[in-house]
PDB file of N, CA and C in Angstrom:
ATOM      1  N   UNK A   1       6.985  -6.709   7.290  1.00  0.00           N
ATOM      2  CA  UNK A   1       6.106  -5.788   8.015  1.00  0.00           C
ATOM      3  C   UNK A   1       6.238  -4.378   7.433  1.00  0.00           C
ATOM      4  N   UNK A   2       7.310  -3.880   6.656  1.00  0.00           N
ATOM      5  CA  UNK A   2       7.360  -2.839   6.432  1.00  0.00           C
ATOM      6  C   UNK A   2       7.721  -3.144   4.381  1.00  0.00           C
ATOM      7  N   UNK A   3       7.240  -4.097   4.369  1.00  0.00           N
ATOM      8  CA  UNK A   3       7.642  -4.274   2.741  1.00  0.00           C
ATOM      9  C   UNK A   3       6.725  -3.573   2.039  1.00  0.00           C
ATOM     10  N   UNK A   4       5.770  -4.212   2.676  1.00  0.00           N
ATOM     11  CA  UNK A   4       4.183  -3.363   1.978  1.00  0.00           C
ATOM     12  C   UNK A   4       4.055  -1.612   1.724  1.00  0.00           C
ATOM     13  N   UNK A   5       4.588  -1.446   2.728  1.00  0.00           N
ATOM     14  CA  UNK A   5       4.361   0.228   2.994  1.00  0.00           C
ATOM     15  C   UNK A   5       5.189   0.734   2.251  1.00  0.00           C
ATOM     16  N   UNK A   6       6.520  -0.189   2.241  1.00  0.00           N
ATOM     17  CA  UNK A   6       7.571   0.756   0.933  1.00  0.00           C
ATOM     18  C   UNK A   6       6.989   0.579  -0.226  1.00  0.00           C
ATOM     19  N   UNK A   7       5.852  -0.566  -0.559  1.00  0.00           N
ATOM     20  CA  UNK A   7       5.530  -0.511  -2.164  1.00  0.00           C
ATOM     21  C   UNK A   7       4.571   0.300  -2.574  1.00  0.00           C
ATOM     22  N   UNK A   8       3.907   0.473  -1.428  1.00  0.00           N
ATOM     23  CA  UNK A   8       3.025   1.908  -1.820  1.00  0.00           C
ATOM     24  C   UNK A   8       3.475   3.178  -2.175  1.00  0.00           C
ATOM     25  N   UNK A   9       4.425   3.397  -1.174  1.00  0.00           N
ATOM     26  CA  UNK A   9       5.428   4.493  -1.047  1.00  0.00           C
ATOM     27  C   UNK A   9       5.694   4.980  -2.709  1.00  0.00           C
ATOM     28  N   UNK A  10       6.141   3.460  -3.338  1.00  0.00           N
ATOM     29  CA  UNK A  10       6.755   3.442  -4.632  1.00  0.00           C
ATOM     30  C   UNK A  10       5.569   3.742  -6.018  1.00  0.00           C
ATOM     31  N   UNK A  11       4.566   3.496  -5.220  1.00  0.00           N
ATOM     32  CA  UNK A  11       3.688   3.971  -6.297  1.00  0.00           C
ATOM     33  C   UNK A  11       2.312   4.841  -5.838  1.00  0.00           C
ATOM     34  N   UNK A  12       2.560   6.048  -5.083  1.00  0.00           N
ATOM     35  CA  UNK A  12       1.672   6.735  -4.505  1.00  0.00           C
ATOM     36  C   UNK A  12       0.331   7.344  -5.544  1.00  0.00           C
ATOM     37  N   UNK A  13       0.637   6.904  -6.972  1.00  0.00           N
ATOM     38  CA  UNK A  13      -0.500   7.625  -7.983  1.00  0.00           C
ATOM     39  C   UNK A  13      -1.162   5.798  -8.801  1.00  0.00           C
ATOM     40  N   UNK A  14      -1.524   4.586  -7.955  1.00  0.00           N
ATOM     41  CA  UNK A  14      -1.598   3.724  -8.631  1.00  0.00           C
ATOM     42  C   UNK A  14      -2.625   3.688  -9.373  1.00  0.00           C
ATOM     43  N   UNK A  15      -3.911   4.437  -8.712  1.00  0.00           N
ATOM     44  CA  UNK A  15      -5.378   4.302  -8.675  1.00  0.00           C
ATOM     45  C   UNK A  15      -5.597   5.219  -7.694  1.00  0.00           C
ATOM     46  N   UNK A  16      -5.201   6.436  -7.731  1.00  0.00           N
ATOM     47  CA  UNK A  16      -5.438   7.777  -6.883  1.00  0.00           C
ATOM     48  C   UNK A  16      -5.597   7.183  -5.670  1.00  0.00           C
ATOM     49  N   UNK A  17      -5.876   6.357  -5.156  1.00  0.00           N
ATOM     50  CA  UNK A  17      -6.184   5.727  -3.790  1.00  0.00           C
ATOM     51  C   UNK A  17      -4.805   5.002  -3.019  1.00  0.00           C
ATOM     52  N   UNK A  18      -3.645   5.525  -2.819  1.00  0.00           N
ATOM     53  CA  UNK A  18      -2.530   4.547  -1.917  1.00  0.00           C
ATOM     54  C   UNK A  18      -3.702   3.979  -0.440  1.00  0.00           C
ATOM     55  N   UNK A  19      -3.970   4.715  -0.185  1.00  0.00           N
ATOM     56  CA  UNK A  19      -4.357   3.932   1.577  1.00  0.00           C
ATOM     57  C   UNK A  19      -5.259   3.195   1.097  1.00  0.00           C
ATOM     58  N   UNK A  20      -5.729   2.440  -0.078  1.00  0.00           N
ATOM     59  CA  UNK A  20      -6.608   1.427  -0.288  1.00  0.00           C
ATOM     60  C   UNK A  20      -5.692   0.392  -0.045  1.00  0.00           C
ATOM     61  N   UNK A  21      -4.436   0.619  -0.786  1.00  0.00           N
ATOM     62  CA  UNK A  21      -3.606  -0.716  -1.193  1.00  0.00           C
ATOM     63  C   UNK A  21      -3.307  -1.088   0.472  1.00  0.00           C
ATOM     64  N   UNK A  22      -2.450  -0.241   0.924  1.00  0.00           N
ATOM     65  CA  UNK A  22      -2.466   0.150   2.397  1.00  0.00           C
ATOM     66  C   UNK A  22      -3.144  -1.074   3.642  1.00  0.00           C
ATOM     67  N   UNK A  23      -4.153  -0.584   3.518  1.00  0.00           N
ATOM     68  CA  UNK A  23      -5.314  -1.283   4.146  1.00  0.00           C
ATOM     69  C   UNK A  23      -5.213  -2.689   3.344  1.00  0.00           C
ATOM     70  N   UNK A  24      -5.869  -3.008   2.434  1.00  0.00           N
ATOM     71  CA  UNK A  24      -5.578  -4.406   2.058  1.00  0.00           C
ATOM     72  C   UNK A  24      -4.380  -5.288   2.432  1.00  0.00           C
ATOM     73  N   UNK A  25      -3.126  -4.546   2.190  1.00  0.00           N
ATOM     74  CA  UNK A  25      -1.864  -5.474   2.183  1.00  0.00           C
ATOM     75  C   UNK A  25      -1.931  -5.210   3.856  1.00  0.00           C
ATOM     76  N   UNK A  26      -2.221  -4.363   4.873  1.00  0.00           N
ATOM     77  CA  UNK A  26      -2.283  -4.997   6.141  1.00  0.00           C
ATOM     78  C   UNK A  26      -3.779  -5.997   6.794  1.00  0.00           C
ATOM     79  N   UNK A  27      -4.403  -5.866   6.104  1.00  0.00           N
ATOM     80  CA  UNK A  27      -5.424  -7.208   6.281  1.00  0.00           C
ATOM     81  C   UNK A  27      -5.022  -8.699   5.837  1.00  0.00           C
ATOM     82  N   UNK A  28      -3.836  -8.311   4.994  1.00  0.00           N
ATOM     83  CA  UNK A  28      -3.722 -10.186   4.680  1.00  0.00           C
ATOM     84  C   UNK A  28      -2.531 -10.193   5.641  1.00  0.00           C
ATOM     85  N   UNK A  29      -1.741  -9.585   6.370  1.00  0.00           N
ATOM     86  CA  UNK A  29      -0.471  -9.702   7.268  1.00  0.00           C
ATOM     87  C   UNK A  29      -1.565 -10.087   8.574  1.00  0.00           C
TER      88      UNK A  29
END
């Protein structure tokens, strides 16, 4: 539940967009 959010955390410049990844990885949970 909180794995996702640390991997964003870890890469906040992936595709200028973190709260994309964000949003996706809590739609498949």
């Amino acid at each position: 539940m909180g794995k996702p959010i640390f991997f964003i955390h870890k890469r906040p410049g992936l595709k200028g967009k973190p709260f994309s990844l964000i949003k996706f990885r809590t739609m498949r949970l």
